[in-house]
Structure formats: structure tokens, C-alpha cells
Protein backbone atom coordinates (compact mmCIF):
# COMPACT_ATOMS: atom_id res chain seq x y z
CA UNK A 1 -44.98 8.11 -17.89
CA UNK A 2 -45.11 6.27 -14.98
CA UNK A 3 -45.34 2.41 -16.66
CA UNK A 4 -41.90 4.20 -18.88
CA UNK A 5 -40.43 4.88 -15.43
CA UNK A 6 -41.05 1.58 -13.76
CA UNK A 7 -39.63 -0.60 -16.90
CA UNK A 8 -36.31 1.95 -16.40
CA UNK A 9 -35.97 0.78 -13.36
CA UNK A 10 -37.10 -2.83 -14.12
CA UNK A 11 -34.38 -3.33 -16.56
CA UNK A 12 -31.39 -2.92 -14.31
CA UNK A 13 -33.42 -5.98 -12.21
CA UNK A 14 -33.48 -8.08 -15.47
CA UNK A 15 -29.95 -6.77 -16.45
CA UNK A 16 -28.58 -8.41 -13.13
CA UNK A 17 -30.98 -11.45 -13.57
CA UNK A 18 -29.58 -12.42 -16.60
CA UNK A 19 -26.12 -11.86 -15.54
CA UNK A 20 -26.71 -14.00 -12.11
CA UNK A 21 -27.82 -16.66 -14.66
CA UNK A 22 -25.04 -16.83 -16.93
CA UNK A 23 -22.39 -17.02 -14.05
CA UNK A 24 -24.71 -19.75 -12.33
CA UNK A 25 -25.00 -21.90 -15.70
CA UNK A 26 -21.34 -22.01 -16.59
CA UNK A 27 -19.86 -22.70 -13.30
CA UNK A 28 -22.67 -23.93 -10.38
CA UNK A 29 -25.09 -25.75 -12.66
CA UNK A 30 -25.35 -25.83 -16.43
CA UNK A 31 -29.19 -26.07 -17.54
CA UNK A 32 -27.94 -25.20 -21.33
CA UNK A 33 -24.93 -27.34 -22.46
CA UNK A 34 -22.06 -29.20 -21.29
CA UNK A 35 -21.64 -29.58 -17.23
CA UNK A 36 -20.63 -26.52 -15.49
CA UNK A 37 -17.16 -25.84 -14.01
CA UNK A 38 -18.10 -26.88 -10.38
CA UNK A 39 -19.79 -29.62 -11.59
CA UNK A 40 -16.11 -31.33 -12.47
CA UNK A 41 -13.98 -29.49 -10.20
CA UNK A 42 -15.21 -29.75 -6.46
CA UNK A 43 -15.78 -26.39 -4.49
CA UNK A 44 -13.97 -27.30 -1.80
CA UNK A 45 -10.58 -27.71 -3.95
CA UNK A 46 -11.30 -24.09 -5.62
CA UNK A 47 -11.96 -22.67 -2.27
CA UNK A 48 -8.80 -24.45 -0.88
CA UNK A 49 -5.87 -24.97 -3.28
CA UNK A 50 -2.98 -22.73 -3.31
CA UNK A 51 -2.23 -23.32 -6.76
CA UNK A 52 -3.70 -22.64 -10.41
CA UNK A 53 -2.43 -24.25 -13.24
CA UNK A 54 -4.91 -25.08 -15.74
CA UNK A 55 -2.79 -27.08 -17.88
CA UNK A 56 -2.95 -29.51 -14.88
CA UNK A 57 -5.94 -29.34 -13.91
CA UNK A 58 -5.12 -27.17 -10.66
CA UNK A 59 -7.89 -24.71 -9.97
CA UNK A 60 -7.16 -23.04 -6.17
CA UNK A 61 -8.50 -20.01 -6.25
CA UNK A 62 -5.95 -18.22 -3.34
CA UNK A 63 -3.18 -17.56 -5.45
CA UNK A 64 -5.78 -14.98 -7.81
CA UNK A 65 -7.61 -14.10 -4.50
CA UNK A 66 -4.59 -13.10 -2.46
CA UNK A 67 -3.14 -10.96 -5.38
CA UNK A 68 -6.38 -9.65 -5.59
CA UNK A 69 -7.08 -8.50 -2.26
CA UNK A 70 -3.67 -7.14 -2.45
CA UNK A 71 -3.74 -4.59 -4.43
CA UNK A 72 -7.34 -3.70 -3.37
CA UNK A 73 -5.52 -3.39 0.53
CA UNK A 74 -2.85 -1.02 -0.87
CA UNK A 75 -5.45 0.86 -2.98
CA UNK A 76 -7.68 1.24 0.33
CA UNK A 77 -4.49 2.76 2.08
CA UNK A 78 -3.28 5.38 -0.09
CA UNK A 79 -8.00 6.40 -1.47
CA UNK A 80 -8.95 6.18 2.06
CA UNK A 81 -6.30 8.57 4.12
CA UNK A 82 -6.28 11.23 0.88
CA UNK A 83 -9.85 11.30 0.58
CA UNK A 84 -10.94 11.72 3.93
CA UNK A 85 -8.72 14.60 4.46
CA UNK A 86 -9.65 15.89 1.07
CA UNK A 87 -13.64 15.42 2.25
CA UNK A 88 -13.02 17.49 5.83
CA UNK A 89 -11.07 19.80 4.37
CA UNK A 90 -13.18 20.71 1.56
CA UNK A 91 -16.21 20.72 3.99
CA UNK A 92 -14.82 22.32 6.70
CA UNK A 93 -11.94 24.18 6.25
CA UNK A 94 -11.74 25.58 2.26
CA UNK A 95 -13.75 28.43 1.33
CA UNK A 96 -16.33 28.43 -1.48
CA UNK A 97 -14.00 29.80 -3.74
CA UNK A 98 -11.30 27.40 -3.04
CA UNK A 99 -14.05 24.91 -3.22
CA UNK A 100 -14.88 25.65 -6.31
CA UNK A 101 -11.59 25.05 -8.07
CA UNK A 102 -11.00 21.92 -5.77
CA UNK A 103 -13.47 20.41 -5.91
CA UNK A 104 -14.16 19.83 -10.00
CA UNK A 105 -10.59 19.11 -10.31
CA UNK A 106 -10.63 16.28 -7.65
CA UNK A 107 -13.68 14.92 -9.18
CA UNK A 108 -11.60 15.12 -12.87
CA UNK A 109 -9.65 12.24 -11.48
CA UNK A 110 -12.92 9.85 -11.76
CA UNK A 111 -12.86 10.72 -15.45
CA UNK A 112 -9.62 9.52 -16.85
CA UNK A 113 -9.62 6.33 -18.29
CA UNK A 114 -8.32 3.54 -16.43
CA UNK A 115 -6.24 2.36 -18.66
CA UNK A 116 -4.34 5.96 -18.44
CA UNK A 117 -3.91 4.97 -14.84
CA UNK A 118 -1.90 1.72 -16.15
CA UNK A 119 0.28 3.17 -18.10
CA UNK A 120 1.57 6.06 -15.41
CA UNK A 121 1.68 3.37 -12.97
CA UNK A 122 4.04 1.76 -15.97
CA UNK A 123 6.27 4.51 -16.60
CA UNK A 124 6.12 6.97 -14.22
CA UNK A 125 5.50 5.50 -10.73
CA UNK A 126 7.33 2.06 -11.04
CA UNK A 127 11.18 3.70 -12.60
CA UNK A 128 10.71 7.24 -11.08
CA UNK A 129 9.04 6.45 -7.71
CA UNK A 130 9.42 2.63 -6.28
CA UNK A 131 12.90 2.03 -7.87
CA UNK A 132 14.58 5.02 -6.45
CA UNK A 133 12.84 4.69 -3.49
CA UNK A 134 13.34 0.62 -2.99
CA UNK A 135 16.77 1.04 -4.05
CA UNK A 136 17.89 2.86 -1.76
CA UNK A 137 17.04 -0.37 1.05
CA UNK A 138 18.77 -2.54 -1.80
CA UNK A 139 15.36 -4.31 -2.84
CA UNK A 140 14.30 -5.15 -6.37
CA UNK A 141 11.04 -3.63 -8.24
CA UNK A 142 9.83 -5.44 -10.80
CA UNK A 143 8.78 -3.64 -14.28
CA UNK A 144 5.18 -4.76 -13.35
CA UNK A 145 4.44 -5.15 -9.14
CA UNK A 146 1.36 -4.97 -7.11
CA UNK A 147 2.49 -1.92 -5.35
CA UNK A 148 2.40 0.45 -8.58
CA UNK A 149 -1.29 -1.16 -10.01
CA UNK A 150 -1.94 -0.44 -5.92
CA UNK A 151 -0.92 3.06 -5.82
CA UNK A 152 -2.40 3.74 -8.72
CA UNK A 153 -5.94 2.11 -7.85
CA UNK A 154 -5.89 3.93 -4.33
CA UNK A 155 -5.52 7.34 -6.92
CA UNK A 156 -8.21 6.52 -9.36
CA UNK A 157 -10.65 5.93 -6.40
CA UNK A 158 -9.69 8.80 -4.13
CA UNK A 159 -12.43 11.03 -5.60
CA UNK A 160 -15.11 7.93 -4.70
CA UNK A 161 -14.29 8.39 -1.07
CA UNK A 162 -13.71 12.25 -1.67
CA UNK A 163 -17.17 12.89 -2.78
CA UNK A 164 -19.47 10.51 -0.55
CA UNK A 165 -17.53 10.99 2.34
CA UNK A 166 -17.74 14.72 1.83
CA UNK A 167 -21.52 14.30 1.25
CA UNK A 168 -22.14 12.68 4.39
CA UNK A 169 -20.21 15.34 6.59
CA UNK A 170 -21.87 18.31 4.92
CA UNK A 171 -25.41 16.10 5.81
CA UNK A 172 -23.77 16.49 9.92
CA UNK A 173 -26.73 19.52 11.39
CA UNK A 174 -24.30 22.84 11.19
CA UNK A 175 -26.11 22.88 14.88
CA UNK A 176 -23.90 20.57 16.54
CA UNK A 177 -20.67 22.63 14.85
CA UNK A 178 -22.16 25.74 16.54
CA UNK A 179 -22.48 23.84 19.69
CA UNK A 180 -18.92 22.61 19.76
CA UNK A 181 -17.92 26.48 19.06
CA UNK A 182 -19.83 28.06 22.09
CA UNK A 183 -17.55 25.38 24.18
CA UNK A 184 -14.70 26.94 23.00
CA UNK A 185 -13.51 24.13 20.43
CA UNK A 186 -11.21 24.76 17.67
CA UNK A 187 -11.93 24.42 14.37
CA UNK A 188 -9.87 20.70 14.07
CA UNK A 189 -11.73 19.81 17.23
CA UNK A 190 -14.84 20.42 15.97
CA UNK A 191 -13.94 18.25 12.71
CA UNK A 192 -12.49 16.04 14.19
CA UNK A 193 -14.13 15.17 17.34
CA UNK A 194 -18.25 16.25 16.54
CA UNK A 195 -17.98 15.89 12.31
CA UNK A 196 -16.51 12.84 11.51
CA UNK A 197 -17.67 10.55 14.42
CA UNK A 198 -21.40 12.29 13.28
CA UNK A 199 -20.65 11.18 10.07
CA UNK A 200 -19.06 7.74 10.83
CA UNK A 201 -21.44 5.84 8.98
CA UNK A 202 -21.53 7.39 5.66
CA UNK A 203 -17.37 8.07 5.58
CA UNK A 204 -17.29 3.95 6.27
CA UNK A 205 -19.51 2.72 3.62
CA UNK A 206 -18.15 5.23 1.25
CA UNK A 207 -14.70 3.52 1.97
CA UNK A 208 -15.85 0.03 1.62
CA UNK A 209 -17.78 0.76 -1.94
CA UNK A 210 -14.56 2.61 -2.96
CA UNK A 211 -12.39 -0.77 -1.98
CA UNK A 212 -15.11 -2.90 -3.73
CA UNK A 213 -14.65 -0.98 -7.04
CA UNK A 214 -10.89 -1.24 -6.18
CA UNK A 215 -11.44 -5.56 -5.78
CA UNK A 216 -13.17 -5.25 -9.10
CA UNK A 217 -10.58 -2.78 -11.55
CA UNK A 218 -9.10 -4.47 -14.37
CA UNK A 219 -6.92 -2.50 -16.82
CA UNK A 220 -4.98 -0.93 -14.31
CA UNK A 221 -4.21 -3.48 -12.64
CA UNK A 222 -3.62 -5.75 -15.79
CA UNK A 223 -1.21 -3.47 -17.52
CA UNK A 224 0.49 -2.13 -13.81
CA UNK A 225 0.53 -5.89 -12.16
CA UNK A 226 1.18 -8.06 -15.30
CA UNK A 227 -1.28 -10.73 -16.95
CA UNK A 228 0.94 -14.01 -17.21
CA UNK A 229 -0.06 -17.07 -15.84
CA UNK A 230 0.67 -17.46 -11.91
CA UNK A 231 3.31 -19.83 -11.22
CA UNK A 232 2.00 -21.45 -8.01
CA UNK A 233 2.17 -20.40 -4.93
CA UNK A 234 0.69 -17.13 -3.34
CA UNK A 235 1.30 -13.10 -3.56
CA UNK A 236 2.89 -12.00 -1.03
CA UNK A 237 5.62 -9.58 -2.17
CA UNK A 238 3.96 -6.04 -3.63
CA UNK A 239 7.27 -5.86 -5.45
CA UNK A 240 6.78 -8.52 -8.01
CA UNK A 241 4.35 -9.25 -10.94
CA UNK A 242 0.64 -9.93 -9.40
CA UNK A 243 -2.54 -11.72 -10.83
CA UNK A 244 -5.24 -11.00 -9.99
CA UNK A 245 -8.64 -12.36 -11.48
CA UNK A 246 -9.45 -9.83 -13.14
CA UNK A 247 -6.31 -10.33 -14.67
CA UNK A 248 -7.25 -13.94 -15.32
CA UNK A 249 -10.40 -12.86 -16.87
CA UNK A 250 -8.42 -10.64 -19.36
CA UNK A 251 -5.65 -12.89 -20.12
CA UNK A 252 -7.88 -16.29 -20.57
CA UNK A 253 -10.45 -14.14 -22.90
CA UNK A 254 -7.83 -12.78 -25.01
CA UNK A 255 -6.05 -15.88 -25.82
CA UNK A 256 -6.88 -19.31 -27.62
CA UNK A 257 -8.61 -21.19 -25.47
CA UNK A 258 -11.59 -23.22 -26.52
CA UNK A 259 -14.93 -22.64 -25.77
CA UNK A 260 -16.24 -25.59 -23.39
CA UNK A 261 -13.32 -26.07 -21.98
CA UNK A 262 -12.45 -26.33 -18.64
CA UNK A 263 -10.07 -23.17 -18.86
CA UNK A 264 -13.42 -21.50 -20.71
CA UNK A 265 -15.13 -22.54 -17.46
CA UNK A 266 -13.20 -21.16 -15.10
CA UNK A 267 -13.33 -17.98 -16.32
CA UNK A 268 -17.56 -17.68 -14.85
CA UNK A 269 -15.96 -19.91 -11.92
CA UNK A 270 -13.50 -16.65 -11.00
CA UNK A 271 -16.40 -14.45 -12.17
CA UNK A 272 -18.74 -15.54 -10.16
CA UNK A 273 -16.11 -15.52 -7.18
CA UNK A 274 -15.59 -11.69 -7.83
CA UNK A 275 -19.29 -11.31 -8.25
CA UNK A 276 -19.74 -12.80 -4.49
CA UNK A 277 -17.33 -10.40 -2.87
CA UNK A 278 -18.18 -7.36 -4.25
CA UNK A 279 -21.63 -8.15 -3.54
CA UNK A 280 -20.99 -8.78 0.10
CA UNK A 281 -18.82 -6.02 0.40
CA UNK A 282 -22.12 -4.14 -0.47
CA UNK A 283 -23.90 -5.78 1.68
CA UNK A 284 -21.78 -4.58 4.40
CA UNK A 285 -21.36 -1.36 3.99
CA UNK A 286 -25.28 -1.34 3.46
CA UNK A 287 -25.48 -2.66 7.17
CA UNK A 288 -23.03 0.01 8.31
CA UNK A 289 -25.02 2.68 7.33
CA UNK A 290 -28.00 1.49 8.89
CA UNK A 291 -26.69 0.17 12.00
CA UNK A 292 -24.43 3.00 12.96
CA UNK A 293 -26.14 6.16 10.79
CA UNK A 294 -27.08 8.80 13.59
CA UNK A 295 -30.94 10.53 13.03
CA UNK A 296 -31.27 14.23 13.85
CA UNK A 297 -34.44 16.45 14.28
């Protein structure tokens, strides 16, 4: 039983070993076939250019990167405020009953399909939210924006930073609550003041993993920010069509384009891009935890 255990565990090391190789072949160095993507199209211009047209030959990453990081920023803004509050409230206000019926329905929201997301981003959020609400300043939403794939991100991760956040205030020693109470604090005192800065280091890696899975969603974003081909230039207006890579990924693998080429390519070259910053956003919030997580007896 314990050999069956340890090749359970083994496989998700040779699952990510083989996928670490495939991104490395087709875009660092290719050990198998044809030369890899970097290998004709110099880091430093990917990491650099502003613009990405592959019909010529333009491969700057920052126009997919910005859009990117866009809608993960708006996503972070509406998960992180909703399911902090959500976290303390279900921790230290609601009672068990309330928690009960709370709680599983909060969680529900991890378990719709994504691309259910897109679509109420599509017709519900964009005509009967943004518009109304835009219009009223005289600006123009587009039928596919950053904001809605945003919005709609930031509510399909809100039970992410819901649950582990809630986890690591209900790990806070009830001790220190029952200290704060004999000084005569209130009950938002207590949460707010002894609970959450206890908890700091949880509630902050919780947010960064839920922003990471936000960097890395793709049908919600794809059907609730567009898919065609970026024009130039960066995204910096939530109100128009975005692309992200993600996006890229979906639109270049559904299409035509021919294997070996250097649109083929680019796809493991903006894979392995996406791969990097989820990876250090990891990283990070792995260093949060351990630098700032408080030990009690």
C-alpha cells in the first residue's frame, strides 16, 4: 500500500515533468524536431515588443500580457473584497445555522462551469449592468470588454478566497478572541483588529492563488473579452474587446494554422510565459505564508 501511495504521488511529479518538457522543446530549445520558437525569435523582442502580429512576424508579448493582467486586476478587486467579508463573516459573525445554508451555497459558485460564467458576463452583465451604467457618463461598452470577463472572473473565484481565507481565521486560537473580549472589544474590533491581522498570512496567499487561477481562466474570458487577433498596441481601456493569452491559446488552436510553424510555436512560447507567472505567483504566496504565518502554543 505504501509503494501504491508513493507512485500516486509520483505521478503528479512526472505529470509536471513532462509538461515542463514539452513547453521547453517547442519554444526554449527543441531536442525533437524543427528549432524552437526562441530559437528564431530573440527573447528580448518577445519580452519587449508592444505589438503581435504573426502574419509579420511581430511577436511582443505586452499587448497579450497587459490584457491579461487586466482582467486578472479587476477579477482580484471585485474575489478579494467579497470574499474576505464573506470569510469573517461566516467565521465570526453567522451562526451555525446560517452557516450552514451559506456556506454550501457560496461554495456552489466553484461548481458552475466556466463557460456559464461567459455567457452571463455576455448577456446579462455587459447590456443590463455596464451599458446602463457607462451610459449614463456617455461612454461606450463594447459587446465583448475586459471589464465584464473581469467581473465575472472576480465572481467565479470569490469562493477560492471565501474558503481558504475562512480556513485560516477559524485556525486564529479562540484564546486571543476571549482576550480581546475581557478588554472590552466589540465584536468588529475583535475581527478586525486581533482575527484578520492573526490570520494575515493565510487571507494573503489565499488571495494571490485565487488571482493566479484568475491569470490562468480561459473560457470566460474568451467568450466575455473576445478571441480576435490584437491589433497592435496595448489594453488599456476595460471597455473594449481584450486578448489575453489564454485567448491566444484558444483562438490559434482552433484555427488553421500549420503545425511547425512559427504561429504553432508561439503558442508553447505564450504557454510557457503563463506557465512562469503562475508559477511565481505560487512561489510568492508560498513565501508569504512562511515569512509572515504567526505560531501559537
Amino acid at each position: 500500500m505504501q509503494q501504491v501511495l508513493f507512485l500516486c504521488a509520483g505521478l503528479s511529479i512526472v505529470t509536471m515533468a513532462g509538461i515542463v518538457f514539452v513547453l521547453l522543446n517547442e519554444s526554449v530549445y527543441s531536442v525533437l524536431g524543427d528549432q524552437a520558437f526562441f530559437q528564431e525569435i530573440p527573447l528580448w523582442k518577445f519580452l519587449t515588443g508592444t505589438r503581435w502580429h504573426w502574419d509579420s512576424g511581430e511577436f511582443g508579448v505586452w499587448p497579450l500580457l497587459t490584457s491579461t493582467l487586466q482582467v486578472a486586476l479587476i477579477g482580484g478587486l471585485v474575489s478579494v473584497p467579497l470574499g474576505l467579508c464573506s470569510a469573517i463573516y461566516l467565521s465570526e459573525y453567522a451562526t451555525p445555522r446560517t452557516r450552514r445554508v451559506i456556506k454550501p451555497t457560496l461554495e456552489l459558485l466553484a461548481g458552475v462551469p466556466t463557460v456559464v460564467y461567459g455567457y452571463f458576463a455576455l448577456m446579462f452583465v455587459t447590456p443590463y449592468v455596464l451599458r446602463p451604467l457607462f451610459g449614463l457618463v456617455g461612454l461606450e461598452v463594447g459587446t465583448f470588454n475586459g471589464l465584464a470577463a473581469g467581473i465575472v472572473v472576480g465572481i467565479m473565484i470569490t469562493p477560492l478566497v471565501a474558503s481558504l481565507s475562512e480556513d485560516a481565521i477559524r485556525s486564529v486560537p479562540q484564546s486571543l478572541r476571549e482576550a480581546a473580549y475581557a478588554l472590552g472589544s466589540t465584536r468588529f474590533d475583535v475581527s478586525v483588529r486581533v482575527v484578520v491581522p492573526a490570520a494575515f498570512s493565510g487571507i494573503v496567499a489565499a488571495c494571490l492563488l485565487a488571482i493566479s487561477r484568475a491569470i490562468g481562466e480561459t473560457m470566460a474570458v474568451v467568450i466575455a473579452g473576445g478571441q480576435n487577433t490584437p491589433g497592435g498596441g496595448l489594453a488599456i481601456n476595460p471597455l473594449r474587446e481584450v486578448f489575453t493569452m489564454t485567448s491566444y491559446i484558444v483562438n490559434v488552436s482552433s484555427s488553421d494554422v500549420e503545425a511547425g510553424s512559427m504561429e504553432y510555436k508561439s503558442l508553447y512560447a505564450v504557454g510557457l510565459t503563463l506557465f512562469v507567472i503562475t508559477l511565481l505567483m505560487n512561489i510568492v504566496s508560498q513565501w508569504v505564508m512562511r515569512r509572515f504565518r504567526e505560531a501559537y502554543q
